[in-house]
Protein backbone atom coordinates (compact mmCIF):
# COMPACT_ATOMS: atom_id res chain seq x y z
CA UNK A 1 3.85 -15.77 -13.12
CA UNK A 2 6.16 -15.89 -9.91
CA UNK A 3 7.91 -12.44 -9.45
CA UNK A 4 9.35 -13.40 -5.90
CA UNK A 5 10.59 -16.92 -5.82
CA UNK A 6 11.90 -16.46 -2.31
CA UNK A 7 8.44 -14.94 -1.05
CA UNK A 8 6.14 -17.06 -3.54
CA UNK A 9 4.76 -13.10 -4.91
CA UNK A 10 2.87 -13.50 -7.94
CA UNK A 11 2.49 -10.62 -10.96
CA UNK A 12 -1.43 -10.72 -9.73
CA UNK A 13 -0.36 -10.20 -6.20
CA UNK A 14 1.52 -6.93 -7.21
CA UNK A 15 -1.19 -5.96 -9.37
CA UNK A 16 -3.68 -6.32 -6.75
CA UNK A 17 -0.79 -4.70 -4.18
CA UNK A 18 -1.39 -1.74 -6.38
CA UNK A 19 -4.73 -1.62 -6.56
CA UNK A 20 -4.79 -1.48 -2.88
CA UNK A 21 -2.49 1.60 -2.80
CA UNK A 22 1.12 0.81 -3.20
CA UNK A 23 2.64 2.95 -5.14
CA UNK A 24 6.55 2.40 -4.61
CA UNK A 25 8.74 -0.65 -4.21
CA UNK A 26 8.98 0.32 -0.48
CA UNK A 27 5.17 -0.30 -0.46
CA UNK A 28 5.31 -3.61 -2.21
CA UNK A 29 8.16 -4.73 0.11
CA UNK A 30 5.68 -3.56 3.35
CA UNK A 31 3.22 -5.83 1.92
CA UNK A 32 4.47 -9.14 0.06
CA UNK A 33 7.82 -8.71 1.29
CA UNK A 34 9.07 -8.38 -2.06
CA UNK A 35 12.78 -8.09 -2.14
CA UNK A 36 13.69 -9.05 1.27
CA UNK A 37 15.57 -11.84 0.61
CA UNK A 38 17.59 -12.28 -2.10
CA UNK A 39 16.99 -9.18 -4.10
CA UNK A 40 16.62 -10.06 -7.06
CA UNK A 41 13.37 -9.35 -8.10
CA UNK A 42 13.13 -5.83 -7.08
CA UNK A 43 13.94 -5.11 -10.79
CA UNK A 44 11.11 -6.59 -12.18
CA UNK A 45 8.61 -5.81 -9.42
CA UNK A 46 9.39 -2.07 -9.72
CA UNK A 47 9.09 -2.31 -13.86
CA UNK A 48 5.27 -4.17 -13.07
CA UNK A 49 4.18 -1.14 -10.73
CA UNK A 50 5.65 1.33 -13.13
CA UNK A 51 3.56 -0.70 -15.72
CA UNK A 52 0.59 -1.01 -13.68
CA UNK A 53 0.61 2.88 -12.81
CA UNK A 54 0.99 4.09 -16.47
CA UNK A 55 -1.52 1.79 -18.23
CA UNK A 56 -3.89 3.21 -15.96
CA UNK A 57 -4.94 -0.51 -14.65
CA UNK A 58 -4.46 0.64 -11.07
CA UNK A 59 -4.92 4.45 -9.79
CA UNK A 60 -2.34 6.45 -8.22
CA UNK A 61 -2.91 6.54 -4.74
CA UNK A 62 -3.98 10.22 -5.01
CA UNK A 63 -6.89 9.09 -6.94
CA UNK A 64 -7.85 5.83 -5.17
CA UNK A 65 -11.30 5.47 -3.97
CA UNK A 66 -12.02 5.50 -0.32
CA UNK A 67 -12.78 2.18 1.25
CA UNK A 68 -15.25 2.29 3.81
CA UNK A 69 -13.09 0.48 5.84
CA UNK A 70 -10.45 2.81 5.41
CA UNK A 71 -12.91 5.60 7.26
CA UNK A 72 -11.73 7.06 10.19
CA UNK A 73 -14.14 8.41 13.14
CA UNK A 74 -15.05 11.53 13.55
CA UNK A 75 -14.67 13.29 17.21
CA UNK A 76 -12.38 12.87 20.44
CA UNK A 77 -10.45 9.74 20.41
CA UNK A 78 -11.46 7.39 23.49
CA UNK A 79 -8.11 7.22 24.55
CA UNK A 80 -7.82 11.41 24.58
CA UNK A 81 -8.10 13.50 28.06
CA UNK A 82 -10.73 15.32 28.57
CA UNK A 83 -10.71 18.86 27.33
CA UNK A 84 -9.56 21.56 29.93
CA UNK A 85 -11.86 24.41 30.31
CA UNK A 86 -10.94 27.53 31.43
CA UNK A 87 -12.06 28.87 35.18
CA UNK A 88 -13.51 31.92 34.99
């Protein structure tokens, strides 16, 4: 079913939005661009995350899995100085 007519935003977009980690409207409008036209969806997007959240078919981003993609490197970025060292 089409949530956002303006944005073409499906219910399984927002679902899969929230599996992903949105959590708030703000997130969902970040992503799909839900609400950024006419408006008037925001209603019924923010019921389906509130939905989503407390059926349990999405976790709350405190309890989402890490991605592996979503690893960051360990160590001095590239783009750092180098460390200063101290003259003795």
């Amino acid at each position: 079913m089409y949530v956002c007519l303006c944005r073409g935003v499906t219910e399984r977009e927002i679902k899969q939005a929230c599996e992903d980690g949105a959590s708030s409207l703000g997130d969902l409008h970040r992503e799909l661009g839900v609400g950024s036209d006419c408006g008037r969806c925001r209603c019924k997007a923010r019921e389906m995350l509130h939905q989503f959240l407390a059926r349990g078919e999405v976790l709350p981003p405190a309890r989402q899995p890490l991605r592996i993609h979503q690893l960051q490197p360990v160590g001095r970025r590239r783009d750092a100085p180098p460390p200063v060292r101290a003259v003795a």
